[in-house]
C-alpha atoms as a PDB file:
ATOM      1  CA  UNK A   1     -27.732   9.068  13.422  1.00  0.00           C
ATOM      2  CA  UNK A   2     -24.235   7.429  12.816  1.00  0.00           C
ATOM      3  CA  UNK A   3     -21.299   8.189  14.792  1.00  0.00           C
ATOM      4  CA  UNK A   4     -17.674   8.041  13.636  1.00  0.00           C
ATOM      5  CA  UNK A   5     -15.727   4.663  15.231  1.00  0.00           C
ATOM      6  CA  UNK A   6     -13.334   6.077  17.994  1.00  0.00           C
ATOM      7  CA  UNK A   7     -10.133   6.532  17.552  1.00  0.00           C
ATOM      8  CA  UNK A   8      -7.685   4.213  19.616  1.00  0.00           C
ATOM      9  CA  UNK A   9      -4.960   5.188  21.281  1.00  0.00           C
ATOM     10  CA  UNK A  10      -2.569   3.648  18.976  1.00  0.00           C
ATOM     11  CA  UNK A  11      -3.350   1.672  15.528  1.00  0.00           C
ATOM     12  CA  UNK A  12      -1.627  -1.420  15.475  1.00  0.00           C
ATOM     13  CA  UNK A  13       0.046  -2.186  11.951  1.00  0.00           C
ATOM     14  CA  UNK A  14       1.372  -5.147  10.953  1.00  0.00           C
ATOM     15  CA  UNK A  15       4.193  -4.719   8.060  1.00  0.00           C
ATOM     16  CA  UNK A  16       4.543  -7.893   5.962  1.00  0.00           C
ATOM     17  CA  UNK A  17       7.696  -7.316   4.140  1.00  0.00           C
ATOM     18  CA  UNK A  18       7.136 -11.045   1.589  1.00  0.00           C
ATOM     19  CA  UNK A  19       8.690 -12.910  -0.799  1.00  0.00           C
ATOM     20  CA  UNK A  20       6.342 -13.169  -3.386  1.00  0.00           C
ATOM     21  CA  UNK A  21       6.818 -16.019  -6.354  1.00  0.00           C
ATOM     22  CA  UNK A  22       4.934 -17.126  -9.229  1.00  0.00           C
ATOM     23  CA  UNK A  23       3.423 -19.969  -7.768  1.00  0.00           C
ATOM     24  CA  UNK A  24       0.094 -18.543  -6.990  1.00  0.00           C
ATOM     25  CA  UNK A  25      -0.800 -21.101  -3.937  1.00  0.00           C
ATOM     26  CA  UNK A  26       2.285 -20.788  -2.275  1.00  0.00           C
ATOM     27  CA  UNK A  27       2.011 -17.421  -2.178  1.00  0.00           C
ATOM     28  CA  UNK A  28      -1.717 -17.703  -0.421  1.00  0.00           C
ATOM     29  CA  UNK A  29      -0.137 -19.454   2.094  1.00  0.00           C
ATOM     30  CA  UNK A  30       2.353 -16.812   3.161  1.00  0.00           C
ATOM     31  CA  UNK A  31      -0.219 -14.700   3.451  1.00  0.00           C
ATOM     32  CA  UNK A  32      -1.935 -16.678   5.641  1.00  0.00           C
ATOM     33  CA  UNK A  33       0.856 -17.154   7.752  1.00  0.00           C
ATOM     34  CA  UNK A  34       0.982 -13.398   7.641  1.00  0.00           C
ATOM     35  CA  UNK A  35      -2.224 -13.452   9.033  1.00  0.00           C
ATOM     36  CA  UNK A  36      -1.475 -15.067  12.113  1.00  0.00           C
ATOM     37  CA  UNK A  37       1.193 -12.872  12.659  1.00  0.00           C
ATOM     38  CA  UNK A  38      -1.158 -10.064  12.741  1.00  0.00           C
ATOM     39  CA  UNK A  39      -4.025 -11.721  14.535  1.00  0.00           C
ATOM     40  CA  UNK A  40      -1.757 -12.883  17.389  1.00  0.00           C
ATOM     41  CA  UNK A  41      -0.135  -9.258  17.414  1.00  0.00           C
ATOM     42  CA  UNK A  42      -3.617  -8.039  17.808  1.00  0.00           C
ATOM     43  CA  UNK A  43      -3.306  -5.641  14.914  1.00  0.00           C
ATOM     44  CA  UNK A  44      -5.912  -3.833  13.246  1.00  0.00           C
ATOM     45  CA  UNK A  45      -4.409  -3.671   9.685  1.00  0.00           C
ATOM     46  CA  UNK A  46      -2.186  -5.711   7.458  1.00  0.00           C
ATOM     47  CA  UNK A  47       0.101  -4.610   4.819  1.00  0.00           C
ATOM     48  CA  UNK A  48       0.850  -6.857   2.284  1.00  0.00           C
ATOM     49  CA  UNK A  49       3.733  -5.687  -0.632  1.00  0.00           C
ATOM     50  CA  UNK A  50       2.583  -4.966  -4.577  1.00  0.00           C
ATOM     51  CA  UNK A  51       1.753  -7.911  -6.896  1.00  0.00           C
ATOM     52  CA  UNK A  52       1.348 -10.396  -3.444  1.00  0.00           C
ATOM     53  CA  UNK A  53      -0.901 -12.801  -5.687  1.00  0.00           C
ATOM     54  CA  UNK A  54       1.920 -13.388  -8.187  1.00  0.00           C
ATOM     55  CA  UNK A  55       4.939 -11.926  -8.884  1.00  0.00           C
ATOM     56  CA  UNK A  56       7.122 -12.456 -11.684  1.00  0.00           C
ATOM     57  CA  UNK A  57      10.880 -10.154 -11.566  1.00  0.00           C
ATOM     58  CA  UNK A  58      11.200 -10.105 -15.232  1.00  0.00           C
ATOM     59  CA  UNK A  59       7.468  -8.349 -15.353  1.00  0.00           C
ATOM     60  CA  UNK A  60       4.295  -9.660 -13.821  1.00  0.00           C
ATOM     61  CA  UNK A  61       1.200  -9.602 -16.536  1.00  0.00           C
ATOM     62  CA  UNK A  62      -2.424 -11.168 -17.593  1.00  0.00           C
ATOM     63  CA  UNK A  63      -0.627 -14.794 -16.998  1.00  0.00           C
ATOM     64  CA  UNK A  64      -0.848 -13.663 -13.322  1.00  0.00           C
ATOM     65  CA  UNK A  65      -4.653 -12.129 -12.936  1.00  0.00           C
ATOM     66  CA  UNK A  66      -6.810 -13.066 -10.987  1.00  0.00           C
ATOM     67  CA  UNK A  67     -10.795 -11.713 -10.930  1.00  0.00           C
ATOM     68  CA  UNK A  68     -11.710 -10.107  -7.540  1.00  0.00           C
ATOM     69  CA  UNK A  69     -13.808 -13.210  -6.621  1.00  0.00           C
ATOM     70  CA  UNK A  70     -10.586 -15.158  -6.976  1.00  0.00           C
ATOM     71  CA  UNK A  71      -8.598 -17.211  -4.304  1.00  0.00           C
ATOM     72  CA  UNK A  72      -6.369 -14.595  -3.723  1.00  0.00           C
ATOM     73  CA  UNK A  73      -9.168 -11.707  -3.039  1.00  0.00           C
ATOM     74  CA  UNK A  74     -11.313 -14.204  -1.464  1.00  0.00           C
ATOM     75  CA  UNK A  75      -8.586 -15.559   0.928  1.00  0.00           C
ATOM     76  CA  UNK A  76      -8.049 -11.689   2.058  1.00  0.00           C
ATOM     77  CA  UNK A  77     -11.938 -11.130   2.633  1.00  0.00           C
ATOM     78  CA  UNK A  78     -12.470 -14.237   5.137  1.00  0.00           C
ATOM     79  CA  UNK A  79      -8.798 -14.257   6.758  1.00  0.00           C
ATOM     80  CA  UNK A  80     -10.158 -10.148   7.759  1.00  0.00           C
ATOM     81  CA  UNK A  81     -13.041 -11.237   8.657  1.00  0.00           C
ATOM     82  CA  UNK A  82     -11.592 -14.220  10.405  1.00  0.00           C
ATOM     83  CA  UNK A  83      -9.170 -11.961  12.381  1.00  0.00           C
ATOM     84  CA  UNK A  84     -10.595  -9.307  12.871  1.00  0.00           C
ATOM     85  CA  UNK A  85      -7.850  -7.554  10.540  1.00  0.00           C
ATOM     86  CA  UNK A  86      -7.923  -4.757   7.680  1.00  0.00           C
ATOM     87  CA  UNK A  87      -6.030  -5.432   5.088  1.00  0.00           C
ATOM     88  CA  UNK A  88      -4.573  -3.605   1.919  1.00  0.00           C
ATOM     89  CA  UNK A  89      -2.745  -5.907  -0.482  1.00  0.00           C
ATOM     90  CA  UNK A  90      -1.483  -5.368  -3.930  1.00  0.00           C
ATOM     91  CA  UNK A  91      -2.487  -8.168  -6.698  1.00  0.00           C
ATOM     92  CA  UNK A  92      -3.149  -8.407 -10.309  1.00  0.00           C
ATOM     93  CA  UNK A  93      -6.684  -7.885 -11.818  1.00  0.00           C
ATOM     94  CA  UNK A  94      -7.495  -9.087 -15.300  1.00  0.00           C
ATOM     95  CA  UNK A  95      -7.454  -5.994 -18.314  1.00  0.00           C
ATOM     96  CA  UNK A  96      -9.538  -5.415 -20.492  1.00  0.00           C
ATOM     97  CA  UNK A  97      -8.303  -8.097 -23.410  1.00  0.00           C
ATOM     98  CA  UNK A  98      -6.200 -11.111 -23.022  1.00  0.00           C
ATOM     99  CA  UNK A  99      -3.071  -9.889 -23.597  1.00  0.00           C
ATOM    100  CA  UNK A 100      -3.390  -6.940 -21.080  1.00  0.00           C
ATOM    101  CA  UNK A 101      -3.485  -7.146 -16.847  1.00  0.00           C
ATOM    102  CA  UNK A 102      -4.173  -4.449 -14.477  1.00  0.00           C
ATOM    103  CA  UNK A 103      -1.791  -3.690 -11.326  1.00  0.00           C
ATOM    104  CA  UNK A 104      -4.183  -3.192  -8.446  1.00  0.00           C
ATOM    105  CA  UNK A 105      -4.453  -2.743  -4.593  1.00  0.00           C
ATOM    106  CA  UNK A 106      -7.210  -4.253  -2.980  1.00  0.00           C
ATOM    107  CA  UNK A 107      -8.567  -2.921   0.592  1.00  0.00           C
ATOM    108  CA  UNK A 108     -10.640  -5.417   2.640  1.00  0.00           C
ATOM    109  CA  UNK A 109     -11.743  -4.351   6.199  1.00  0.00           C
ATOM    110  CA  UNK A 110     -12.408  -6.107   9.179  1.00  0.00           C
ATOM    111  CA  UNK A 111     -15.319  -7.427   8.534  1.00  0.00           C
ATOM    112  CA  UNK A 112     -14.363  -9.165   5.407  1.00  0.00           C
ATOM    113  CA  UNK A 113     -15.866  -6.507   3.074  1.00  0.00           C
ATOM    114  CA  UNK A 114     -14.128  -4.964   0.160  1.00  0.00           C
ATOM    115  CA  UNK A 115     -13.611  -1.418   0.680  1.00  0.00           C
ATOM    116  CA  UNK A 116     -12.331  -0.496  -2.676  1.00  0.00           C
ATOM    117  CA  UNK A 117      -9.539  -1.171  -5.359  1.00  0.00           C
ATOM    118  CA  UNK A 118      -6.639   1.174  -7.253  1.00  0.00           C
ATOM    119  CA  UNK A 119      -5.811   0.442 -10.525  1.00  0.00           C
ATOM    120  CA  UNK A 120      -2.124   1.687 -10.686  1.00  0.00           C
ATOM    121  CA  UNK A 121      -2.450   5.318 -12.514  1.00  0.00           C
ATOM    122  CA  UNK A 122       1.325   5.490 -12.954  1.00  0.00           C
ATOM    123  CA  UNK A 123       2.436   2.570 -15.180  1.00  0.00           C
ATOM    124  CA  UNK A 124       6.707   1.438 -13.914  1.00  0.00           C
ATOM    125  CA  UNK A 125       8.103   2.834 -17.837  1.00  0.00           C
ATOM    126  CA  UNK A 126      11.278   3.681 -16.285  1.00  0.00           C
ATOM    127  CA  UNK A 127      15.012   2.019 -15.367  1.00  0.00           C
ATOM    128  CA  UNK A 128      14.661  -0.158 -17.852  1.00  0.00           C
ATOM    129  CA  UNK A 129      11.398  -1.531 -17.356  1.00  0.00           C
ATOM    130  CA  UNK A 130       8.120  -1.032 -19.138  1.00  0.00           C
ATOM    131  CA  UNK A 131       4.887  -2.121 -17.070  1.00  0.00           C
ATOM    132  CA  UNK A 132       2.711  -0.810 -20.085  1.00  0.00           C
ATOM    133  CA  UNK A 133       4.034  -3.781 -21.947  1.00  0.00           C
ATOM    134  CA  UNK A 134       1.525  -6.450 -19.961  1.00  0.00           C
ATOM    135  CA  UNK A 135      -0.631  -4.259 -18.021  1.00  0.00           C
ATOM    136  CA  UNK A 136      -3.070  -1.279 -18.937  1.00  0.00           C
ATOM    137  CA  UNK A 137      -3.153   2.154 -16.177  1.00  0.00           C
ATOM    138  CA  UNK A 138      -5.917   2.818 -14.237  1.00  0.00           C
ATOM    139  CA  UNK A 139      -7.724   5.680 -14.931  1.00  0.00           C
ATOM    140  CA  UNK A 140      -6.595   8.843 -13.563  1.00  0.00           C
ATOM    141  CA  UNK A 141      -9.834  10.522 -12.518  1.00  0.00           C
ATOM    142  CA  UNK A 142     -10.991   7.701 -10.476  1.00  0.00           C
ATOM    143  CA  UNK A 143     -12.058   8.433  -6.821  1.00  0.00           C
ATOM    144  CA  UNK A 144      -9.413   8.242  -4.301  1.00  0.00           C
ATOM    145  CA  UNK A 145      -9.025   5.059  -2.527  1.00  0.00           C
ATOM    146  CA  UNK A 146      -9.698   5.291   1.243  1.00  0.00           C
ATOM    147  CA  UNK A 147      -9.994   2.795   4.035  1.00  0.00           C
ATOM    148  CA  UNK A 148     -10.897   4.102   7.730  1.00  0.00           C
ATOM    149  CA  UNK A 149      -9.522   1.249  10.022  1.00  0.00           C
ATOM    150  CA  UNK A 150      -9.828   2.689  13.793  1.00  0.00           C
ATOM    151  CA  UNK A 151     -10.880   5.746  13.592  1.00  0.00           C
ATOM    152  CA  UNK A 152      -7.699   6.822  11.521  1.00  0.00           C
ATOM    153  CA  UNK A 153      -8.050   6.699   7.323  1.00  0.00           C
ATOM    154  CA  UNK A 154      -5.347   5.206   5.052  1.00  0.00           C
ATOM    155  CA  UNK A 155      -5.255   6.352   0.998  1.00  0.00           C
ATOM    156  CA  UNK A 156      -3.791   4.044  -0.900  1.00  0.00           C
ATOM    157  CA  UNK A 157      -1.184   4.039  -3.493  1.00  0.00           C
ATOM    158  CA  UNK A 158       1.599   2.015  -5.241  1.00  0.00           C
ATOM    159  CA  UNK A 159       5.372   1.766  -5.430  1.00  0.00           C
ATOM    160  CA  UNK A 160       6.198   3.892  -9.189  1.00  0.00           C
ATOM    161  CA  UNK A 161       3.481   6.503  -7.857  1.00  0.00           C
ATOM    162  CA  UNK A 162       5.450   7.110  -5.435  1.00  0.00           C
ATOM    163  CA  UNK A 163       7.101   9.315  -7.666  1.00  0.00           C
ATOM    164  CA  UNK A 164       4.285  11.412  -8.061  1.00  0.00           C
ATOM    165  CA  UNK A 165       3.365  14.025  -5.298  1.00  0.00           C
ATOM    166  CA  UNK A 166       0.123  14.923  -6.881  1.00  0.00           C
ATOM    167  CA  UNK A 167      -0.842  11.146  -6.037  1.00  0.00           C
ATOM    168  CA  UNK A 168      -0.282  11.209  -2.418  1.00  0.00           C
ATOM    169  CA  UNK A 169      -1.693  14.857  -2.222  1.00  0.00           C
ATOM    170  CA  UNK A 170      -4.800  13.747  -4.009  1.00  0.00           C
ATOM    171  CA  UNK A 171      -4.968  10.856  -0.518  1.00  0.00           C
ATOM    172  CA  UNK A 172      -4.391  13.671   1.796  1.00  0.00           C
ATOM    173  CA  UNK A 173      -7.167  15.828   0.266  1.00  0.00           C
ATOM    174  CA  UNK A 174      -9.634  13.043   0.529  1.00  0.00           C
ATOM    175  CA  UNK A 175      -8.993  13.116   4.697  1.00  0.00           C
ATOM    176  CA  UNK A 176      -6.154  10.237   4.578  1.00  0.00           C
ATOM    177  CA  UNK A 177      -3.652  10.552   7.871  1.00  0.00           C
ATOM    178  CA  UNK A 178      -1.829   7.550   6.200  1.00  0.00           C
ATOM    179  CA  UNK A 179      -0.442   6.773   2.985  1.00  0.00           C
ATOM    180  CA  UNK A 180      -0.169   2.871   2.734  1.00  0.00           C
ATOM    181  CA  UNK A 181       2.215   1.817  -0.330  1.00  0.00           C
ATOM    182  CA  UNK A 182       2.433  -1.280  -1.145  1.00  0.00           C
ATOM    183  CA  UNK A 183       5.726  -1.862  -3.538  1.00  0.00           C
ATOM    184  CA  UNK A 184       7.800  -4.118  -5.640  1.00  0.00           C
ATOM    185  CA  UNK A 185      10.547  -1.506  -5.736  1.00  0.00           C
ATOM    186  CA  UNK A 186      12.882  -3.006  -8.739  1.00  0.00           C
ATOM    187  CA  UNK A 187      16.666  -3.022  -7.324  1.00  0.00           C
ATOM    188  CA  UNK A 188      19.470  -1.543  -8.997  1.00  0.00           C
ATOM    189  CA  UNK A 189      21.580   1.435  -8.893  1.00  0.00           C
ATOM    190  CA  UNK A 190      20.824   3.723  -6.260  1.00  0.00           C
ATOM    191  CA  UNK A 191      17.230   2.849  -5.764  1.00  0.00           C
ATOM    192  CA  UNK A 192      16.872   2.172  -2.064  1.00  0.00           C
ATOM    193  CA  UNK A 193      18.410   5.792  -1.775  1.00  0.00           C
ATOM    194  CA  UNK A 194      15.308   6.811  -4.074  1.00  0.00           C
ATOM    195  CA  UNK A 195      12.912   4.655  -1.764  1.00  0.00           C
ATOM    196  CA  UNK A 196      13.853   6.129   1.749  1.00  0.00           C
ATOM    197  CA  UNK A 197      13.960   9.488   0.289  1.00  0.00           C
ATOM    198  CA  UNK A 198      11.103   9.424  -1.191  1.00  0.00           C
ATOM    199  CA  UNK A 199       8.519   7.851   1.350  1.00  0.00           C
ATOM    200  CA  UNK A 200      10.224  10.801   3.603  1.00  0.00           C
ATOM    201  CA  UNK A 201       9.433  13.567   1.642  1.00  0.00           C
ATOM    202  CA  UNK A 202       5.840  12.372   0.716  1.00  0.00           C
ATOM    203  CA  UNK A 203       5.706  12.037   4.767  1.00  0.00           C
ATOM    204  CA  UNK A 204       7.152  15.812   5.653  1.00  0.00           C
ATOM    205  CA  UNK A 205       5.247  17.483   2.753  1.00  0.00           C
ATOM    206  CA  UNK A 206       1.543  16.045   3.619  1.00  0.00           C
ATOM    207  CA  UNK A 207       2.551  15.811   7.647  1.00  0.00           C
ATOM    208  CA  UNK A 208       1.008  12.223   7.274  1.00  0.00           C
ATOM    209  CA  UNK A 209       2.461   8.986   8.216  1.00  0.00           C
ATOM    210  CA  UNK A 210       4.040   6.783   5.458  1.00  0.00           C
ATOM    211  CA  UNK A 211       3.626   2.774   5.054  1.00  0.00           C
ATOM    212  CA  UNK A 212       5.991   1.999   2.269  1.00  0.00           C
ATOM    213  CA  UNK A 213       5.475  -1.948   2.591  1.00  0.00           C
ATOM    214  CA  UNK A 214       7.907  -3.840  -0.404  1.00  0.00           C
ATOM    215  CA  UNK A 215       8.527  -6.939  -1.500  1.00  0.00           C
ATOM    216  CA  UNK A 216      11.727  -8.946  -0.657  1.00  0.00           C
ATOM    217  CA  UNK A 217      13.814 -11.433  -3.040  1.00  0.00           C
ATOM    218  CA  UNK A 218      14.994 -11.507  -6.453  1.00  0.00           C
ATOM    219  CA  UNK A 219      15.125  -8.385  -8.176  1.00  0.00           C
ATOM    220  CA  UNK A 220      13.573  -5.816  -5.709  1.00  0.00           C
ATOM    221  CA  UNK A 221      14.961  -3.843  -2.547  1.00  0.00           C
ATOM    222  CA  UNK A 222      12.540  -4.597   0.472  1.00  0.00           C
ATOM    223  CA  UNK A 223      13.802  -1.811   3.105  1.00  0.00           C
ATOM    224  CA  UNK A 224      10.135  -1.396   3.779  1.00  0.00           C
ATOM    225  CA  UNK A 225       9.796   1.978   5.692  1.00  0.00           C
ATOM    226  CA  UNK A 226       7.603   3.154   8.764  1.00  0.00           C
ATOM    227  CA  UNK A 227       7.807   7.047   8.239  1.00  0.00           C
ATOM    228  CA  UNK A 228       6.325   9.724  10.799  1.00  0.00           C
ATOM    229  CA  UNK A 229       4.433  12.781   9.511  1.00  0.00           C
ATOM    230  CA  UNK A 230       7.894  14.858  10.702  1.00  0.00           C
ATOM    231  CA  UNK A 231       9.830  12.570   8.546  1.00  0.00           C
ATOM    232  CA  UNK A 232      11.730  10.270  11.444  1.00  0.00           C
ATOM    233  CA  UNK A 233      11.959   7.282   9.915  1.00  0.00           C
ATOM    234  CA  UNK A 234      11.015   4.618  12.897  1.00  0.00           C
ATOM    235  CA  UNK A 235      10.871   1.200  11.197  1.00  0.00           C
ATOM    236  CA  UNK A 236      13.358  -0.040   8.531  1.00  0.00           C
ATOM    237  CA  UNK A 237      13.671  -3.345   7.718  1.00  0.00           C
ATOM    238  CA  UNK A 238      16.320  -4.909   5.566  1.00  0.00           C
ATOM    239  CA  UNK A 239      16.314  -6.970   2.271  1.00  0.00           C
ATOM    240  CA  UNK A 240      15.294 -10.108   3.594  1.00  0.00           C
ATOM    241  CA  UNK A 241      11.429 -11.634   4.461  1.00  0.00           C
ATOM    242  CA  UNK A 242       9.798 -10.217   7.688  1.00  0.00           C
ATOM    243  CA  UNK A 243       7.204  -9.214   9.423  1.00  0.00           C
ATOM    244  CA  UNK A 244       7.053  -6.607  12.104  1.00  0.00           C
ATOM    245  CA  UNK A 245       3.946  -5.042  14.167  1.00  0.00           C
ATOM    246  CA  UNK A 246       4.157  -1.378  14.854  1.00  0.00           C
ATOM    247  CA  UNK A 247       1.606   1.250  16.628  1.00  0.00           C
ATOM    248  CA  UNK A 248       0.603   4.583  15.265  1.00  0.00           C
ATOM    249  CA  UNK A 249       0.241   7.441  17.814  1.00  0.00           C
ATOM    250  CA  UNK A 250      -3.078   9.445  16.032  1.00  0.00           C
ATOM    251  CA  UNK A 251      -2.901  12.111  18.880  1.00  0.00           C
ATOM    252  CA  UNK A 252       1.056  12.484  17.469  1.00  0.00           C
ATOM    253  CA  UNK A 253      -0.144  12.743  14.285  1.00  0.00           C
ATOM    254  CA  UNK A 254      -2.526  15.740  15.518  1.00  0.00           C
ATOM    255  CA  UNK A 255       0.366  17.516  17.363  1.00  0.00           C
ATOM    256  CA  UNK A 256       2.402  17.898  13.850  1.00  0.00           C
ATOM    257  CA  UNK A 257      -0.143  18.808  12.005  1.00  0.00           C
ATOM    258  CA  UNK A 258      -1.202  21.261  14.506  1.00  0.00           C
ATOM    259  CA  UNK A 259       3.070  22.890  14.447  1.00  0.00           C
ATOM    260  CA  UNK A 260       3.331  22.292  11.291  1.00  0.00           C
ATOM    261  CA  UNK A 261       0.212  23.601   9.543  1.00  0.00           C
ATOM    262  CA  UNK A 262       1.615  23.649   6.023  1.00  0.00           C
ATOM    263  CA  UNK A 263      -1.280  21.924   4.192  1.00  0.00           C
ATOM    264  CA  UNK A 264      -3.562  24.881   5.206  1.00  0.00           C
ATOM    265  CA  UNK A 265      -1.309  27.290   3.749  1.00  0.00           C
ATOM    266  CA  UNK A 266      -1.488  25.371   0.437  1.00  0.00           C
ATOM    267  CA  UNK A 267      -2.790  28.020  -2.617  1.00  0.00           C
ATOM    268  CA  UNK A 268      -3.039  25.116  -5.538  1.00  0.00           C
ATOM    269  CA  UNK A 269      -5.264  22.422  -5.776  1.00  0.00           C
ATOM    270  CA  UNK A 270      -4.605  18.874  -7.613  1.00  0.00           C
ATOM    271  CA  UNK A 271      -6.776  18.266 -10.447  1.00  0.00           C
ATOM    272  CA  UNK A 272      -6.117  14.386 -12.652  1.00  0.00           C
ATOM    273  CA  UNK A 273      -4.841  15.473 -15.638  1.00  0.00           C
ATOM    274  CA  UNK A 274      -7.366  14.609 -19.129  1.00  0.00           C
END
């Protein structure tokens, strides 16, 4: 008989708001320093931004993959198992020819295991930009990525999906209290409005916490958000590099849900389109 792992009085998050370049080593290195943030904070999970392997501004693609046994994936798997430390990360997976990549978020847990990847379902085609260019979508219909990390389970996501209710419903239908979103939210006009305002409203309409973790640098906004299931919005950061270490209040989580019981009263159901 197996028994679920109790749930703390507060899950400790560490929010690693990076400057990612295309220098693939370098970029390990941040991480690891990003690590020892999170171990000394005692943290049980670390959020690293979208494309954290290797990031490129004018559009990341198959020159950056790496397989999942890479360096990248396999620094993740022994730093968490090192530490002690979750960790969801966003990286670049190889497609399936040469001239194609695949956007993905890997999910390691404590232990060091891999708990799953998402292939990016909703491809950035928009503002200018067109993802579909270098990199091939995941495919819609695939099971929902979940991670449990102390007794509290996080669905995964990524930045453009964001856009997309049915993608963050889909998280909260498979039991997730928190929606983790790593993101290399492109800059321009009016997009950190879109950011804030949308991590709030994907936190108020599933009553679920949101961890909108971006890049910083060249070309994207950072303002990584901490959002509450009522929508206060209790960690911003800025545009610049850091790291920050917050706690999650489950038994808060439970007392909105519980006043605000609007996903019971739901009468449609999200189904992945053919």
């Amino acid at each position: 008989m197996t028994t679920a792992p109790p749930v703390r009085p507060a899950v400790r998050v560490t929010v690693g708001q990076l400057r990612v370049s295309d220098d693939h080593a370098a970029n390990r290195a941040v991480v690891a320093g990003a690590f020892d943030t999170a171990a000394r904070a005692r943290a049980d999970l670390l959020v690293l931004p979208e494309y954290a392997s290797g990031f490129d501004p004018r559009g990341t693609g198959p020159e950056h993959a790496e397989p999942l046994d890479g360096p990248f994936v396999t620094l993740l798997r022994e730093r968490a198992a090192r530490d002690g430390v979750a960790v969801v990360a966003g990286t670049t997976l190889p497609g399936t020819g040469p001239d194609r990549g695949v956007n993905a978020v890997v999910a390691v847990d404590g232990t060091g295991a891999l708990a799953g990847v998402y292939r990016k379902v909703h491809l950035y085609d928009a503002f200018g930009h067109r993802e579909s260019d270098r990199l091939e979508p995941g495919p819609a219909d695939a099971p929902p990525l979940t991670l449990d990390v102390a007794g509290v389970r996080l669905g995964v996501l990524t930045c453009y999906d964001l856009r997309f209710p049915e993608s963050a419903r889909r998280l909260v239908d498979a039991g997730a209290d928190v929606l983790v979103v790593p993101a290399a939210w492109a800059a321009g006009p009016l997009k950190d409005l879109h950011w804030r305002t949308l991590a709030t409203a994907r936190a108020i309409e599933n009553t679920a916490v949101v961890l909108a973790v971006g890049q910083a640098g060249k070309g994207v906004t950072g303002r990584s958000l901490v959002v509450g299931p009522d929508g206060v919005v209790g960690l911003e950061l800025g545009e610049d590099p850091e790291l920050r270490t917050v706690d999650l209040d489950p038994a808060a989580l439970a007392e909105v849900r519980d006043r605000n019981p609007a996903l019971t009263h739901r009468r449609y159901r999200v189904v992945p389109a053919p």
